[in-house]
PDB file of N, CA and C in Angstrom:
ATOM      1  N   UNK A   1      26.229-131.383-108.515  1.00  0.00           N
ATOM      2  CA  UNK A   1      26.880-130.111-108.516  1.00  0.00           C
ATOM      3  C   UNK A   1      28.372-130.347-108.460  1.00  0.00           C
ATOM      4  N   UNK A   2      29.238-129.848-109.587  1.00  0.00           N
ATOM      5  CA  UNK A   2      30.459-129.758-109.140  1.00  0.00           C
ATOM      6  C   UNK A   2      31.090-127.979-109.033  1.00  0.00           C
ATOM      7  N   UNK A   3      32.372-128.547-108.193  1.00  0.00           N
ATOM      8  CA  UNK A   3      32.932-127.140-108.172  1.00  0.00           C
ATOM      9  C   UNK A   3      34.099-127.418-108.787  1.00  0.00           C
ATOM     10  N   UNK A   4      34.803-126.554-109.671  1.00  0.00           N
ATOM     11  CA  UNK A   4      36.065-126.689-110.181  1.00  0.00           C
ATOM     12  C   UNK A   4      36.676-125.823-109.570  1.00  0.00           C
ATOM     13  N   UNK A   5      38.106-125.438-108.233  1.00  0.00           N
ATOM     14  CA  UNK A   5      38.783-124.623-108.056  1.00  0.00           C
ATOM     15  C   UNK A   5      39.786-123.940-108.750  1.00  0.00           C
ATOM     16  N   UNK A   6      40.062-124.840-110.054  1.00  0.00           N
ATOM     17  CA  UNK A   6      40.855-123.741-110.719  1.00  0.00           C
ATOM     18  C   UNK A   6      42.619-123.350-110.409  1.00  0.00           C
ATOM     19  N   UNK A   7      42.878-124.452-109.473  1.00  0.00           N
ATOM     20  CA  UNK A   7      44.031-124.287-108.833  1.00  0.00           C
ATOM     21  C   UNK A   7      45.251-125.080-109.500  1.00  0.00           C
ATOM     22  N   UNK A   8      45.153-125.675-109.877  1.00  0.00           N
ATOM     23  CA  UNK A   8      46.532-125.983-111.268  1.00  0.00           C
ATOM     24  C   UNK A   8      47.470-125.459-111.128  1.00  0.00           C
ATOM     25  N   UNK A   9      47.540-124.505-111.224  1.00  0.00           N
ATOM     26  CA  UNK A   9      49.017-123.678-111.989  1.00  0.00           C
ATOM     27  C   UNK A   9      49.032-122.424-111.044  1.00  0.00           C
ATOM     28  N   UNK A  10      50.060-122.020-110.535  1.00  0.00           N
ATOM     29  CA  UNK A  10      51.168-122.652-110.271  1.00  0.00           C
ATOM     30  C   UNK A  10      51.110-124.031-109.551  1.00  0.00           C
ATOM     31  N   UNK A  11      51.945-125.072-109.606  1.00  0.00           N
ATOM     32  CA  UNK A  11      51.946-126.083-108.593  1.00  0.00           C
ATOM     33  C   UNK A  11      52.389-125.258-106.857  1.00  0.00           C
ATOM     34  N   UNK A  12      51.353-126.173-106.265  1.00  0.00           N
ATOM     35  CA  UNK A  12      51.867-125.610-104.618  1.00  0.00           C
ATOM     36  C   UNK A  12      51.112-124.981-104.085  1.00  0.00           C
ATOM     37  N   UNK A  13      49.735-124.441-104.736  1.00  0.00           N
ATOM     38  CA  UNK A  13      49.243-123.406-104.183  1.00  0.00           C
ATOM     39  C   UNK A  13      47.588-123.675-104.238  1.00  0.00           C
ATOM     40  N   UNK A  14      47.503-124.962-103.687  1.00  0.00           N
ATOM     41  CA  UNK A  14      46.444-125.480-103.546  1.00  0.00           C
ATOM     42  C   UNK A  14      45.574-124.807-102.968  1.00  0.00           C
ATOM     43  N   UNK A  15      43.699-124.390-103.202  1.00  0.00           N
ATOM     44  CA  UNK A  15      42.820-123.818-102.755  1.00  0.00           C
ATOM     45  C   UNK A  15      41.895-124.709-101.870  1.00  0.00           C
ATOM     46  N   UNK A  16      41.073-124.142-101.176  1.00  0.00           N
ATOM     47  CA  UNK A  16      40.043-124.769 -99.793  1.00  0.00           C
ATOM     48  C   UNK A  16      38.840-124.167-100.868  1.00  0.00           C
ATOM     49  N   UNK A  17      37.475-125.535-100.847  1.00  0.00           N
ATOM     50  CA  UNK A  17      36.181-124.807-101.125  1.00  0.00           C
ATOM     51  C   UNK A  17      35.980-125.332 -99.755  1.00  0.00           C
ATOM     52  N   UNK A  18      35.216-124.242 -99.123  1.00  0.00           N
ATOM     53  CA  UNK A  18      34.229-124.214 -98.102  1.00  0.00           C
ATOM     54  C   UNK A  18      32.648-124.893 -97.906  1.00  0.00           C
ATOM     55  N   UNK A  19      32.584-125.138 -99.132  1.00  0.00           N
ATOM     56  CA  UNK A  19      31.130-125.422 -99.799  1.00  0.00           C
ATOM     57  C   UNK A  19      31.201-126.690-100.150  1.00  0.00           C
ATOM     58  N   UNK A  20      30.368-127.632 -99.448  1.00  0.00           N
ATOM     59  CA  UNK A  20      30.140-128.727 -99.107  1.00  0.00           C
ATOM     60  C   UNK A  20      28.545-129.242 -99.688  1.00  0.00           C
ATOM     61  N   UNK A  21      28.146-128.266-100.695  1.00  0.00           N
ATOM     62  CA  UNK A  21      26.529-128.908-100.907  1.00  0.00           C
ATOM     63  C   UNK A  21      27.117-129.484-102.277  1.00  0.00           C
ATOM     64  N   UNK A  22      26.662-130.438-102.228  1.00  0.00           N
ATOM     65  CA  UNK A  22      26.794-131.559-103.235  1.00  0.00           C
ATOM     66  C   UNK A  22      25.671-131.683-104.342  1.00  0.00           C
ATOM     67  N   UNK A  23      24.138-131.592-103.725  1.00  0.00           N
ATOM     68  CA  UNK A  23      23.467-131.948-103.793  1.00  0.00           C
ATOM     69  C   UNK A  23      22.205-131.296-103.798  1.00  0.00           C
ATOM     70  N   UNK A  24      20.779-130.672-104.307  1.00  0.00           N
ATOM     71  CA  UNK A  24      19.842-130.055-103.555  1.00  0.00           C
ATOM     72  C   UNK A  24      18.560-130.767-104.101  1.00  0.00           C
ATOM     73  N   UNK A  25      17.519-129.845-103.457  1.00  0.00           N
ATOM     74  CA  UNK A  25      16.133-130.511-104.427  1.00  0.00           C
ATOM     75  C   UNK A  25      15.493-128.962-104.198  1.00  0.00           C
ATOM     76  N   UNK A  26      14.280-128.901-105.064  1.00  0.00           N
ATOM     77  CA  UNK A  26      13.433-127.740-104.897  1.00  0.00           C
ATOM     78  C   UNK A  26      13.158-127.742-103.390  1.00  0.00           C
ATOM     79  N   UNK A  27      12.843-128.345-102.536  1.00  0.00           N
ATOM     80  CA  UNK A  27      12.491-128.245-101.144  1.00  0.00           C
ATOM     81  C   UNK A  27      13.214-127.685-100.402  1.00  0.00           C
ATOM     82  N   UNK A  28      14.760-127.571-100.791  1.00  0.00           N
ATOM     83  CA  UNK A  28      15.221-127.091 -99.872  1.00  0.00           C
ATOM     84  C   UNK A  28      15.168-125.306-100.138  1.00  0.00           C
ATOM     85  N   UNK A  29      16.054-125.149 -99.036  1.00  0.00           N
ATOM     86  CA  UNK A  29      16.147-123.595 -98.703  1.00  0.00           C
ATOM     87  C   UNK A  29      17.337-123.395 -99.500  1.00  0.00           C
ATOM     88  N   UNK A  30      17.171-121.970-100.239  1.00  0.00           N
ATOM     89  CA  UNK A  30      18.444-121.643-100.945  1.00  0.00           C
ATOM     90  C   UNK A  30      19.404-121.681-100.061  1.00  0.00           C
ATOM     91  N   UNK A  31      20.726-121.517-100.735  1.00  0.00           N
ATOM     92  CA  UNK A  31      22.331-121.541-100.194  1.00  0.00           C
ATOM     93  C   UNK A  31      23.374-120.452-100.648  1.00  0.00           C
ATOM     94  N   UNK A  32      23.785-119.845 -99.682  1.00  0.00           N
ATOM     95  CA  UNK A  32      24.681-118.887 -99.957  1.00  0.00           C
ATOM     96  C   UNK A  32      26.074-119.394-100.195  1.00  0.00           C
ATOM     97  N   UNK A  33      26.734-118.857-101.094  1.00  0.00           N
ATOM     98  CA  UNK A  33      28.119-119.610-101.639  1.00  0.00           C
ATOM     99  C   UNK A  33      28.886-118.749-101.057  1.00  0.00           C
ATOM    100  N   UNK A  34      29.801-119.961-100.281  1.00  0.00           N
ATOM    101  CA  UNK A  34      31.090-118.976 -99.550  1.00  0.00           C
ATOM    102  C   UNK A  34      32.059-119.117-100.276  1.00  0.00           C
ATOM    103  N   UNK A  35      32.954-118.352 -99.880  1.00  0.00           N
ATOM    104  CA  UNK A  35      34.067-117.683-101.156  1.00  0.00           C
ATOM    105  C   UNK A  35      35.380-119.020-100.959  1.00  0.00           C
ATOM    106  N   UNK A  36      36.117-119.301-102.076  1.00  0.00           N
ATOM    107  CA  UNK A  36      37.521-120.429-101.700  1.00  0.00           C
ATOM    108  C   UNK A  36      38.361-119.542-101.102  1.00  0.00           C
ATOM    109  N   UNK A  37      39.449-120.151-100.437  1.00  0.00           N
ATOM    110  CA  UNK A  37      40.785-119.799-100.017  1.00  0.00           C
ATOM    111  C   UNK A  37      41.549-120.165-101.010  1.00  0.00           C
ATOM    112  N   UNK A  38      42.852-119.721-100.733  1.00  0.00           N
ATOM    113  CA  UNK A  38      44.307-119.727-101.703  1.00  0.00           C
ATOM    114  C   UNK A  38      45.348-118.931-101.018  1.00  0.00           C
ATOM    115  N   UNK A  39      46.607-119.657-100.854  1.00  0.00           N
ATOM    116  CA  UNK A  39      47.443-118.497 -99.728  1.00  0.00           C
ATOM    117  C   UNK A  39      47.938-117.936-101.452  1.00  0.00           C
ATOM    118  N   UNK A  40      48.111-116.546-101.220  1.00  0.00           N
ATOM    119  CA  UNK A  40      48.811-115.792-102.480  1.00  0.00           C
ATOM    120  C   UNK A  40      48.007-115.369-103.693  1.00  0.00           C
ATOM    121  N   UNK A  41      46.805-115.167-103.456  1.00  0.00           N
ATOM    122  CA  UNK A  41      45.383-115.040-104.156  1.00  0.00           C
ATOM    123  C   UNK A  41      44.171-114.705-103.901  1.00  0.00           C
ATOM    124  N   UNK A  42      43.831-113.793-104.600  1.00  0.00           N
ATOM    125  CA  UNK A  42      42.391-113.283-104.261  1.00  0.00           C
ATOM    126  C   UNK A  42      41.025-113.654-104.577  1.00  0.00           C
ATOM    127  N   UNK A  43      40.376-114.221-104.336  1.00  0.00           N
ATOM    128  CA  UNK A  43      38.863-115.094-104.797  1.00  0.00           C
ATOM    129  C   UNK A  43      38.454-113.910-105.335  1.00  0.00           C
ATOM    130  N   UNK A  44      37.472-114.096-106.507  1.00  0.00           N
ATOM    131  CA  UNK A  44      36.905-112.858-107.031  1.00  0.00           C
ATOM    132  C   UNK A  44      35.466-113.617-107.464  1.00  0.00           C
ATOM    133  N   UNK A  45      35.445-115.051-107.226  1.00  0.00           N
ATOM    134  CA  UNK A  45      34.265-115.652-107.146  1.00  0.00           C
ATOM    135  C   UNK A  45      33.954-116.685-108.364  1.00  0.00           C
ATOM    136  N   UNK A  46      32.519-117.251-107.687  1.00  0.00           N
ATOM    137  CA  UNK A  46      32.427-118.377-108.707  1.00  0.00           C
ATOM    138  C   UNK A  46      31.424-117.912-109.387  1.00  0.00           C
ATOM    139  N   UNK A  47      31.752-118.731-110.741  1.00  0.00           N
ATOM    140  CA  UNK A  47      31.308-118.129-112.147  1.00  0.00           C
ATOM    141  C   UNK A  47      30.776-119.541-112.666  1.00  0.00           C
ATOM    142  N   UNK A  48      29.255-119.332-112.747  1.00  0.00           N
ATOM    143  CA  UNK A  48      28.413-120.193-114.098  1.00  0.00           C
ATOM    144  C   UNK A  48      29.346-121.151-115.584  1.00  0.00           C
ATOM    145  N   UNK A  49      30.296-120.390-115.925  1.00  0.00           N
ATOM    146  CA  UNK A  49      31.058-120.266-117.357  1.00  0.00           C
ATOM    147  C   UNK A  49      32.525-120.515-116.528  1.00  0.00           C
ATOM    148  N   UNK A  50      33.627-121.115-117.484  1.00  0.00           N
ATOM    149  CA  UNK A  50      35.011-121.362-117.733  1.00  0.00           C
ATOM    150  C   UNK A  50      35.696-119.946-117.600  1.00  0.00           C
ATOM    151  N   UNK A  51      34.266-119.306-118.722  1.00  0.00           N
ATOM    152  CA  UNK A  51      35.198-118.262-119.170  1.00  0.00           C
ATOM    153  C   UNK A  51      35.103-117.020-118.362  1.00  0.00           C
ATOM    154  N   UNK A  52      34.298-117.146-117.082  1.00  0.00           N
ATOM    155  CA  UNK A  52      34.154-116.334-116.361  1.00  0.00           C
ATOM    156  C   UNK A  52      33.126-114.817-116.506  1.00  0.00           C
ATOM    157  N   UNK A  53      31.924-115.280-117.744  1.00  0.00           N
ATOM    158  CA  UNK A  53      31.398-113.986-117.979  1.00  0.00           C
ATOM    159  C   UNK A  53      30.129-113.857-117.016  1.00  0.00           C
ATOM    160  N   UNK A  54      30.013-113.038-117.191  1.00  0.00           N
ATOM    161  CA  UNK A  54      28.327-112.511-116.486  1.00  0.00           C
ATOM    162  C   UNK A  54      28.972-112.003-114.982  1.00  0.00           C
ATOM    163  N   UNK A  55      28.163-111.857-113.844  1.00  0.00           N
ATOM    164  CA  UNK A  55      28.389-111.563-112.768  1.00  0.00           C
ATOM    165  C   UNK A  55      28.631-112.847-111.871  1.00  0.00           C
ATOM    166  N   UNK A  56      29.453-113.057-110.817  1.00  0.00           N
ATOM    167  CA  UNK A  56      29.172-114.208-110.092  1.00  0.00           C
ATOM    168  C   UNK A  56      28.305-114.434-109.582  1.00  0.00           C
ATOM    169  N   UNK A  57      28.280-115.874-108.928  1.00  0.00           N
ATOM    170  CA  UNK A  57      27.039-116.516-108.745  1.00  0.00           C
ATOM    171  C   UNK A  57      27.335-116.658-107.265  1.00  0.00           C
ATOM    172  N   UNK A  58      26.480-115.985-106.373  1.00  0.00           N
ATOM    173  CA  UNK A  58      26.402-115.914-104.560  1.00  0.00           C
ATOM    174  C   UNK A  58      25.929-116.472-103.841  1.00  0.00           C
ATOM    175  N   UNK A  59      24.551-117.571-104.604  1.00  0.00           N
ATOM    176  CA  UNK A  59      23.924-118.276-104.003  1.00  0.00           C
ATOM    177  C   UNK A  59      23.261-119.056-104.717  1.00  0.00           C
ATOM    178  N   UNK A  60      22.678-120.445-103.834  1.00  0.00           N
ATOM    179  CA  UNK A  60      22.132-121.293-105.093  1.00  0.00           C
ATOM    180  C   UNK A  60      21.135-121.048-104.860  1.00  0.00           C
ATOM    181  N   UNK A  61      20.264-120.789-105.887  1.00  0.00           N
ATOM    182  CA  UNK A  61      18.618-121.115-106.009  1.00  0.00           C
ATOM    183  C   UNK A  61      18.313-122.089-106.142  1.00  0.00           C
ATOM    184  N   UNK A  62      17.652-123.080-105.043  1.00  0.00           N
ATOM    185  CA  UNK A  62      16.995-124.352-104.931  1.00  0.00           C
ATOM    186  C   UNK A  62      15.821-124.831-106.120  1.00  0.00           C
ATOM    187  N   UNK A  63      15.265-123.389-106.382  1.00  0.00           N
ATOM    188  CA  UNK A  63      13.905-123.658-107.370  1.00  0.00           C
ATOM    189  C   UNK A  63      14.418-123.651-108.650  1.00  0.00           C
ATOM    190  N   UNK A  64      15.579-123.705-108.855  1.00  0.00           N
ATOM    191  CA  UNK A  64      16.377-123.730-110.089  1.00  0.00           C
ATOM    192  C   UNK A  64      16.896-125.717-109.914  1.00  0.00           C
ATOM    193  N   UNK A  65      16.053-126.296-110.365  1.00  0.00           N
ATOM    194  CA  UNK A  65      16.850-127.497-110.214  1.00  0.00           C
ATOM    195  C   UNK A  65      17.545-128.140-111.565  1.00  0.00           C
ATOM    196  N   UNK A  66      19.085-128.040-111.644  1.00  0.00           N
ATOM    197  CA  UNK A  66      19.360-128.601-112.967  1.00  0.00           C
ATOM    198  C   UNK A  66      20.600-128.789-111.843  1.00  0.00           C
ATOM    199  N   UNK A  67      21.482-129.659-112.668  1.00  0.00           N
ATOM    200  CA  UNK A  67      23.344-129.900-113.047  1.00  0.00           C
ATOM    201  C   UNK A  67      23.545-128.784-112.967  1.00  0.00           C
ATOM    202  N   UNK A  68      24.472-128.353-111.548  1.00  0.00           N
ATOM    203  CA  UNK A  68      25.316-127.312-111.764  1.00  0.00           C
ATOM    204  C   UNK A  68      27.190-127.240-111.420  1.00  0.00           C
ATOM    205  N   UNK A  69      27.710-126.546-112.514  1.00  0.00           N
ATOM    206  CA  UNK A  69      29.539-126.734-112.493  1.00  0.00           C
ATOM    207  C   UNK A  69      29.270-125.081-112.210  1.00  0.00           C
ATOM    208  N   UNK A  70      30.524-124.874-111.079  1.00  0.00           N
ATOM    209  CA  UNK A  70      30.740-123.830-110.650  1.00  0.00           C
ATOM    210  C   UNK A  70      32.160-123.245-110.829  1.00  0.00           C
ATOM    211  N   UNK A  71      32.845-122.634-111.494  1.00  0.00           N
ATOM    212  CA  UNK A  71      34.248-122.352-111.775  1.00  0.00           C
ATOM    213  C   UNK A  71      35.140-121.030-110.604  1.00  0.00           C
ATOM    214  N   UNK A  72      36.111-121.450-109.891  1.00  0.00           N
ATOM    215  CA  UNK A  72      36.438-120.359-108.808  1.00  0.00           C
ATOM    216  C   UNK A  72      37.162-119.425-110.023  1.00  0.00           C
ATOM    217  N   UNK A  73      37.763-117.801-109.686  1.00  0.00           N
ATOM    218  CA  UNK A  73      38.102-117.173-110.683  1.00  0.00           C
ATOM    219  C   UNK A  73      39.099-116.493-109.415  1.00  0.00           C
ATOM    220  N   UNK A  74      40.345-116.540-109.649  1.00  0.00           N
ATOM    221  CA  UNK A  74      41.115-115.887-108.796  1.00  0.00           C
ATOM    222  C   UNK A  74      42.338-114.455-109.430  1.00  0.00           C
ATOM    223  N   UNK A  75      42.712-113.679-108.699  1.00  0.00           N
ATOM    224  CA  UNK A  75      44.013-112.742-109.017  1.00  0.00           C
ATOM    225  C   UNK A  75      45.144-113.457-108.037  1.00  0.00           C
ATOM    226  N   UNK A  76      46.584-113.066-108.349  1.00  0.00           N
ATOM    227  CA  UNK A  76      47.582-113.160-107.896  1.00  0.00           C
ATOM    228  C   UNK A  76      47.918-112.097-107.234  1.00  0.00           C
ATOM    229  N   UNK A  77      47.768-112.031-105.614  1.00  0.00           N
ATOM    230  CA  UNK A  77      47.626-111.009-105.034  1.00  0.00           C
ATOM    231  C   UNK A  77      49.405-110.534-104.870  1.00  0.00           C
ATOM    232  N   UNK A  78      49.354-109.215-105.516  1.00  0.00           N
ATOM    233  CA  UNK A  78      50.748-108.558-105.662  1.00  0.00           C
ATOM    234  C   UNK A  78      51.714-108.252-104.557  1.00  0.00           C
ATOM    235  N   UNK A  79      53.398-108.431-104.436  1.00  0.00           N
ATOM    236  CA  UNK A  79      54.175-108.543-103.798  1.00  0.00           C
ATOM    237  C   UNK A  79      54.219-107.253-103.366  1.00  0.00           C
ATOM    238  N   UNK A  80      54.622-106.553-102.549  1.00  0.00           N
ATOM    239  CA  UNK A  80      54.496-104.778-102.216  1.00  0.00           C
ATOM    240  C   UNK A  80      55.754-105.219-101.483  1.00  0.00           C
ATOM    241  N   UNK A  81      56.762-104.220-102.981  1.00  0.00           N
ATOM    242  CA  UNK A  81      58.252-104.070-101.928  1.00  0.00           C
ATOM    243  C   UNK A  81      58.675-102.466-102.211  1.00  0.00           C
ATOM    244  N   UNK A  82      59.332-102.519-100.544  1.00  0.00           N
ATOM    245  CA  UNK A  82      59.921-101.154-100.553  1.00  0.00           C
ATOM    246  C   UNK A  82      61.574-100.976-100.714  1.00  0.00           C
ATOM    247  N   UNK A  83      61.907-100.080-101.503  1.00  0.00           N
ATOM    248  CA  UNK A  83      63.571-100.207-101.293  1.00  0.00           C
ATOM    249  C   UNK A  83      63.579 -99.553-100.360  1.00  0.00           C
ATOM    250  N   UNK A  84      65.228-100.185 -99.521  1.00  0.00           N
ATOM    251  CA  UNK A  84      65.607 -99.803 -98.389  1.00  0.00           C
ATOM    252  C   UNK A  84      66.488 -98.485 -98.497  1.00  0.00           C
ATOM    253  N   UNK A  85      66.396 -98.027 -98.217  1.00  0.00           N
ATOM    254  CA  UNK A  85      67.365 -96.739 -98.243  1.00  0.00           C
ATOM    255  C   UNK A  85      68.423 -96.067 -97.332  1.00  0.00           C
TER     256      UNK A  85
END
């Protein structure tokens, strides 16, 4: 299983995966996927595809056993300024 965070660009603004399963077999118990960090960004979740289609993916199904790449998909969470007056 890999995870790609997706964090590149800008430089500096390195992301945390939380998610540490590497690895599964049918035996085990499914796994719920916790969301990445990013200071200045909003997780909107991991996606099957590059290109980010379908719905995200929340948990692994164990009885699903193949190679899985997981892609994080983030927004640039917006600056909120007030003029001073």
């Amino acid at each position: 299983m890999q995870w790609e965070l997706n964090d590149s660009a800008p430089a500096g603004h390195p992301a945390t995966n939380p998610n540490t399963v590497a690895t599964y077999t049918v035996l085990d118990a499914d796994v719920a996927i916790q969301p990445a960090t990013r200071t200045g960004y909003s997780f909107l979740g991991w996606y099957a595809d590059p290109a980010f289609t379908g719905s995200p993916v929340t948990n692994l199904h164990t009885m699903d056993a193949e190679n899985k790449h997981y892609y994080a998909r983030w927004s640039t969470d917006a600056l909120q300024c007030h003029p001073i007056i």
